[in-house]
PDB file of N, CA and C in Angstrom:
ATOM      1  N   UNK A   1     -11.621 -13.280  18.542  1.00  0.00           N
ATOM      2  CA  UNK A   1     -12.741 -13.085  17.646  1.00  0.00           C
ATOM      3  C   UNK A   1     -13.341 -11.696  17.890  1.00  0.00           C
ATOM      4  N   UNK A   2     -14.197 -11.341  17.024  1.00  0.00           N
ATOM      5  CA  UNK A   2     -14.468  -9.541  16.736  1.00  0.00           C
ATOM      6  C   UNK A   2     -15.644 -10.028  16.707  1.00  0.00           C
ATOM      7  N   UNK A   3     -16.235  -9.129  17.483  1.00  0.00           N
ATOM      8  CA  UNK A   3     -18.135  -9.273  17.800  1.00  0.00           C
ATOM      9  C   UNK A   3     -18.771  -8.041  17.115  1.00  0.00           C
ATOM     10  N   UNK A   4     -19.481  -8.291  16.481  1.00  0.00           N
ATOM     11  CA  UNK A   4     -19.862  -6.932  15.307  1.00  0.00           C
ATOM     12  C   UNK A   4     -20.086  -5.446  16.114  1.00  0.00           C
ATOM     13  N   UNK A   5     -20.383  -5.596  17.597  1.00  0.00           N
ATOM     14  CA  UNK A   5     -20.173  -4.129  17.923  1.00  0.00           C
ATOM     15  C   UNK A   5     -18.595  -3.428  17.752  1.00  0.00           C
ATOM     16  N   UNK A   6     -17.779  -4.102  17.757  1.00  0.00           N
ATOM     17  CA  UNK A   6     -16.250  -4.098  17.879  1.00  0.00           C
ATOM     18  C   UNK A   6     -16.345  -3.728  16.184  1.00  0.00           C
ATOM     19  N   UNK A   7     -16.677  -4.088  15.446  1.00  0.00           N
ATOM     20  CA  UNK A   7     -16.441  -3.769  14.089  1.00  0.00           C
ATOM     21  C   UNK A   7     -16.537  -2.579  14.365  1.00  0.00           C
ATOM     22  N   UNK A   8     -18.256  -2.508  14.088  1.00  0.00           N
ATOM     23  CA  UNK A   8     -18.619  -1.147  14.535  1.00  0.00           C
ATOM     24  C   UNK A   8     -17.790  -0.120  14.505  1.00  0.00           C
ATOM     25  N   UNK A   9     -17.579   0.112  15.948  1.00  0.00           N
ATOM     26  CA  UNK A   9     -16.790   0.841  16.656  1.00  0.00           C
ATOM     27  C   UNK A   9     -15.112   1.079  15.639  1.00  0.00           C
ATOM     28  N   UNK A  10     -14.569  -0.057  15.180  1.00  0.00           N
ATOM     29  CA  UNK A  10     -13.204  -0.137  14.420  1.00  0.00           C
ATOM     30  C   UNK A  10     -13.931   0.967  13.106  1.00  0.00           C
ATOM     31  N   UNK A  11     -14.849   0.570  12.423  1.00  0.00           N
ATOM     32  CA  UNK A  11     -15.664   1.412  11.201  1.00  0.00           C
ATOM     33  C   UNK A  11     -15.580   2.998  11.298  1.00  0.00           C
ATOM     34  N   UNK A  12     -16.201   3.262  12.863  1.00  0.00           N
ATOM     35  CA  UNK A  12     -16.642   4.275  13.032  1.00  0.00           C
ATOM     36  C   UNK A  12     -15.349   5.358  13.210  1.00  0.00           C
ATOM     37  N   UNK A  13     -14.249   4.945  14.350  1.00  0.00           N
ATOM     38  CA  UNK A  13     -13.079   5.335  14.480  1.00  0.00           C
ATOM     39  C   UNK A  13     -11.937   4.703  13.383  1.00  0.00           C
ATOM     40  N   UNK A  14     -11.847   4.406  12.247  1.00  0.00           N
ATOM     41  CA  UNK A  14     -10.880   4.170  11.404  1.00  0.00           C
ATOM     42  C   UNK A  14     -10.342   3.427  11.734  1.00  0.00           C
ATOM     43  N   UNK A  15     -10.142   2.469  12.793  1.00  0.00           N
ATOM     44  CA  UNK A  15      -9.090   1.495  13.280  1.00  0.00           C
ATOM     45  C   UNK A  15      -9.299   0.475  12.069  1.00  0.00           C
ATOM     46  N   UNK A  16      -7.938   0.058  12.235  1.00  0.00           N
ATOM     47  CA  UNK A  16      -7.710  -1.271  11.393  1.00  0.00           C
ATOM     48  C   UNK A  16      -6.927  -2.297  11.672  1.00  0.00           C
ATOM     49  N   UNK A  17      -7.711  -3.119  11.726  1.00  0.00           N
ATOM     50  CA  UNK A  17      -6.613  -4.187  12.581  1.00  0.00           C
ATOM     51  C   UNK A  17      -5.601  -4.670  11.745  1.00  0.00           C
ATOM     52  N   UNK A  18      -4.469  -4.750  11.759  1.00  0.00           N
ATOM     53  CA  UNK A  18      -3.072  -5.169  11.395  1.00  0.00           C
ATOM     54  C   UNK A  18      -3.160  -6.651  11.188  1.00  0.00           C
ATOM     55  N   UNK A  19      -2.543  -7.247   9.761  1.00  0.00           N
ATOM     56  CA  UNK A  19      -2.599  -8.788   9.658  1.00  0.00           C
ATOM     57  C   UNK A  19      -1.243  -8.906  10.212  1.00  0.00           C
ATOM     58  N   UNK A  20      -1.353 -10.291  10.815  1.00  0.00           N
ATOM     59  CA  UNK A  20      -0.366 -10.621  12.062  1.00  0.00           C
ATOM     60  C   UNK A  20       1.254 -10.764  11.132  1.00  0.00           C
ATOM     61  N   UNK A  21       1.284 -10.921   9.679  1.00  0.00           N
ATOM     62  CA  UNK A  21       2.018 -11.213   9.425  1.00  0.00           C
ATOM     63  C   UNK A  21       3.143  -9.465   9.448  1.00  0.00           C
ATOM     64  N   UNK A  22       2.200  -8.127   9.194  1.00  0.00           N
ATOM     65  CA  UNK A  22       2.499  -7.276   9.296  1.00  0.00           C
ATOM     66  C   UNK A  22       3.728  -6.779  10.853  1.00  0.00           C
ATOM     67  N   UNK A  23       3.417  -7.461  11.664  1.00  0.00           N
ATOM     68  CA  UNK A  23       3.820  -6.925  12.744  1.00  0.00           C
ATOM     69  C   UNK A  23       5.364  -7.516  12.877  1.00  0.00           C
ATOM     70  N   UNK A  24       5.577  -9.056  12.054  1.00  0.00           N
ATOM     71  CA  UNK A  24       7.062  -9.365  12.038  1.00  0.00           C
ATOM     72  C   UNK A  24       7.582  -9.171  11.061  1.00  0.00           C
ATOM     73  N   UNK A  25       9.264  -9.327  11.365  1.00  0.00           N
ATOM     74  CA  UNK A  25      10.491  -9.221   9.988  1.00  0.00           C
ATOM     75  C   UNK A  25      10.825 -10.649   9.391  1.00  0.00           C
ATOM     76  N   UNK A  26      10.495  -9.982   8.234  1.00  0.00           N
ATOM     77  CA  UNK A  26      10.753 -11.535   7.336  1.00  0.00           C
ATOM     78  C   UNK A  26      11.881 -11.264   6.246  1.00  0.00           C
ATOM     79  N   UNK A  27      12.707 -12.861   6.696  1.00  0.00           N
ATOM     80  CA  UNK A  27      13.910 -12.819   5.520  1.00  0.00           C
ATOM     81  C   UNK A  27      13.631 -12.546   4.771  1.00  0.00           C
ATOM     82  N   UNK A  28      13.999 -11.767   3.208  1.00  0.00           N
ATOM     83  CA  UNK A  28      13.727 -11.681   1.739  1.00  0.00           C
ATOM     84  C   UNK A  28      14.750 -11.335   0.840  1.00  0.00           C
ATOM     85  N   UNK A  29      15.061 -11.354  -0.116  1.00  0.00           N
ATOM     86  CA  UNK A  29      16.327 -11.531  -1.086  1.00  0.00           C
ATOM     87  C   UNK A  29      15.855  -9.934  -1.866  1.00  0.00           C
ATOM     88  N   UNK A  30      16.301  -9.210  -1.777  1.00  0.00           N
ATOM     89  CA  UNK A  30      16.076  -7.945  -2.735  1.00  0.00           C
ATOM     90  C   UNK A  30      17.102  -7.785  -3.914  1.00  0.00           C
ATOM     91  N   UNK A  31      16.758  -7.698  -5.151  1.00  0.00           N
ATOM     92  CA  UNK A  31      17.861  -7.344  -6.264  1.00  0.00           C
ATOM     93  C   UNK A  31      17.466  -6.137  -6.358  1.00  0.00           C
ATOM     94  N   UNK A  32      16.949  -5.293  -6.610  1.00  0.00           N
ATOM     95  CA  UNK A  32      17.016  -4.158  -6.467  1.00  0.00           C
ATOM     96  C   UNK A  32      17.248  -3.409  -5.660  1.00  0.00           C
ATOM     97  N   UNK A  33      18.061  -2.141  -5.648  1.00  0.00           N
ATOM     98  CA  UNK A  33      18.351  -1.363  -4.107  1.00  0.00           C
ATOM     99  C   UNK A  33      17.047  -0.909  -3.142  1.00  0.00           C
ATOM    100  N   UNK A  34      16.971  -1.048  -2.330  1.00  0.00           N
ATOM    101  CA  UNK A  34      16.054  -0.237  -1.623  1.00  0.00           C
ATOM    102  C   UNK A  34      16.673   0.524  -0.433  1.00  0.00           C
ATOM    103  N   UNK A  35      15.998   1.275   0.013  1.00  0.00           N
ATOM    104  CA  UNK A  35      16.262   2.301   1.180  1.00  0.00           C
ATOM    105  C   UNK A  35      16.487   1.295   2.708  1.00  0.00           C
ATOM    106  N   UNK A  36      17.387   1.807   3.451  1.00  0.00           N
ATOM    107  CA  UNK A  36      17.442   0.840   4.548  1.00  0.00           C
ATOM    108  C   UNK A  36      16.666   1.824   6.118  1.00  0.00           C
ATOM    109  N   UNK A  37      16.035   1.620   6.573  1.00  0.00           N
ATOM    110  CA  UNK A  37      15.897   2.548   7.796  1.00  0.00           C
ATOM    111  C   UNK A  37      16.628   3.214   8.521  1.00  0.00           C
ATOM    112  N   UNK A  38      17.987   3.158   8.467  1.00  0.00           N
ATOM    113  CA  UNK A  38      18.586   4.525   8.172  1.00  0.00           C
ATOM    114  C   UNK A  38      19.533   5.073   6.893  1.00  0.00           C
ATOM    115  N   UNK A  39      18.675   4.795   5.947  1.00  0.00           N
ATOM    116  CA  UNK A  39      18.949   5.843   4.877  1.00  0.00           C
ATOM    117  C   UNK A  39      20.268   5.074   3.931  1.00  0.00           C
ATOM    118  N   UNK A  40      20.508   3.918   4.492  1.00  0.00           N
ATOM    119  CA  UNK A  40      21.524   3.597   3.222  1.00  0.00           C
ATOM    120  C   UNK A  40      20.599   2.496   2.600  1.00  0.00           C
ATOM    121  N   UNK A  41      21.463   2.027   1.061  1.00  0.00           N
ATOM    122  CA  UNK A  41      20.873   1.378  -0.185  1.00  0.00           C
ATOM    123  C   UNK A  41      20.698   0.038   0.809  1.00  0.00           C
ATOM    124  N   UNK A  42      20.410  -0.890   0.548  1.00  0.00           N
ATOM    125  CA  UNK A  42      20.649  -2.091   0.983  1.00  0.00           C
ATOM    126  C   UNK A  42      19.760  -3.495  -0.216  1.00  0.00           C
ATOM    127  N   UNK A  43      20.634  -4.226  -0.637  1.00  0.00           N
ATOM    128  CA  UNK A  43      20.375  -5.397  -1.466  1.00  0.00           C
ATOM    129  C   UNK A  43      20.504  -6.696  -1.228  1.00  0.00           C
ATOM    130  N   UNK A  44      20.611  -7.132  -1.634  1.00  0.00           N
ATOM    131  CA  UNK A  44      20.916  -9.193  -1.166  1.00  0.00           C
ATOM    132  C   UNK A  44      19.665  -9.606  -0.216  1.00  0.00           C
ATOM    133  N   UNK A  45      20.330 -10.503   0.845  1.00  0.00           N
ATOM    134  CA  UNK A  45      19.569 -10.500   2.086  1.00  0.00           C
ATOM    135  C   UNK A  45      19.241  -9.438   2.890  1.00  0.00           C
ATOM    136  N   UNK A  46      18.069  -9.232   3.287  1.00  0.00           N
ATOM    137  CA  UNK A  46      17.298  -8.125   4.006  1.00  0.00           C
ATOM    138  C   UNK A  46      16.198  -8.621   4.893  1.00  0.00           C
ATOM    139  N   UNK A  47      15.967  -7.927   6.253  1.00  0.00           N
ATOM    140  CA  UNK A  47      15.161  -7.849   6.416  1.00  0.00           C
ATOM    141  C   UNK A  47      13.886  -6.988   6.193  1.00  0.00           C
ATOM    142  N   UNK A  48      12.520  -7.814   6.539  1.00  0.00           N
ATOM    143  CA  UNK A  48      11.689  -6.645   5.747  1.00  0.00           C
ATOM    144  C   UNK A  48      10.457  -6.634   6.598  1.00  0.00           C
ATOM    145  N   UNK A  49       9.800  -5.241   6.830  1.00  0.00           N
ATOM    146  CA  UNK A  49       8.406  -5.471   7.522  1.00  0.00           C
ATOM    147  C   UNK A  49       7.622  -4.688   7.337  1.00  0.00           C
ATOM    148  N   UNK A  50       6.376  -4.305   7.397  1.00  0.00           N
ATOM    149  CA  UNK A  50       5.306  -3.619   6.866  1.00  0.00           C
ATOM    150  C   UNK A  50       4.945  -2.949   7.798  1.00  0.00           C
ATOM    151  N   UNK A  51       4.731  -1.529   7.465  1.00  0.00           N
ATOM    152  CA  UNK A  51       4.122  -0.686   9.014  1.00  0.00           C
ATOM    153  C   UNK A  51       3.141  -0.053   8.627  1.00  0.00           C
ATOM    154  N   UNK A  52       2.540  -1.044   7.728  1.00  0.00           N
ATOM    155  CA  UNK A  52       1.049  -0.067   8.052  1.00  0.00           C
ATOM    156  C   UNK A  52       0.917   0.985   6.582  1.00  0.00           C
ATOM    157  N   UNK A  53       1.779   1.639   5.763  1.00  0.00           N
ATOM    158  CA  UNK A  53       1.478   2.140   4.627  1.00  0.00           C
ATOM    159  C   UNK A  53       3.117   1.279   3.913  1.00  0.00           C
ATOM    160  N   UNK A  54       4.488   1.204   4.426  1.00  0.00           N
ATOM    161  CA  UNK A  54       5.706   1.230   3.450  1.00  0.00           C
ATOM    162  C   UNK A  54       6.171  -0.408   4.049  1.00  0.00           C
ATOM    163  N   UNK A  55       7.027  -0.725   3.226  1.00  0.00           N
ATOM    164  CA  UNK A  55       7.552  -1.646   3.726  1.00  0.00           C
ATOM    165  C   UNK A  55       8.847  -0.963   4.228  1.00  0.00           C
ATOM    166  N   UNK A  56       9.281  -1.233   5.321  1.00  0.00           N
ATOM    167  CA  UNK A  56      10.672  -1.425   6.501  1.00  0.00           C
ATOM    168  C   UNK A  56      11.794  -2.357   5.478  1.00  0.00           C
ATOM    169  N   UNK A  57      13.081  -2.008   5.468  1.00  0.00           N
ATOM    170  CA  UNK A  57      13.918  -2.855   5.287  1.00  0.00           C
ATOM    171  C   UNK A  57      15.245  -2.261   6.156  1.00  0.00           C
ATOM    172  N   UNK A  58      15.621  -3.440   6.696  1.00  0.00           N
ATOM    173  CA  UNK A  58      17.339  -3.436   7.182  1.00  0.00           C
ATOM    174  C   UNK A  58      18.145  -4.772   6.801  1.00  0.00           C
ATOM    175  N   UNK A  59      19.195  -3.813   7.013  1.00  0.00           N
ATOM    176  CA  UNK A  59      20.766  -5.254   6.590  1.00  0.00           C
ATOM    177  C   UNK A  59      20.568  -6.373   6.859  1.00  0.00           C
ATOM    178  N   UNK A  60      20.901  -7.828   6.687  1.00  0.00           N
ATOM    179  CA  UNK A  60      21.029  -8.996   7.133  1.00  0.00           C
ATOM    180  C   UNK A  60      22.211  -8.928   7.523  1.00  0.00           C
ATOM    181  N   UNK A  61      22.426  -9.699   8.783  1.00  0.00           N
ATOM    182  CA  UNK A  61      24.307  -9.567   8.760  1.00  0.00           C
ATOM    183  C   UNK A  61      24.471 -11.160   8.452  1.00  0.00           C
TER     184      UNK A  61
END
């Protein structure tokens, strides 16, 4: 739990706390190509995760 000086402080310095779902990779089905983290297309099954501005994707094997 966050005690309003802790806000505060997050307000004052820009911090932002990350929703928990952000921090893991989740299965997802892509039909469209997207970029893979290193630079190739990748479609079908993917993994996928959020860092904060882009979403992350790599291969499923």
């Amino acid at each position: 739990m966050i005690t309003a000086d802790k806000q505060v402080h997050y307000r004052l310095l820009r911090l932002h706390q990350r929703p928990a779902w952000a921090a893991i990779w989740h299965l997802w089905f892509v039909t469209i190509p997207r970029r893979s983290i290193t630079g190739r297309l990748v479609r079908g099954k993917v993994w996928r995760r959020h860092d904060g501005r882009h979403w992350i994707y790599k291969k499923h094997n």
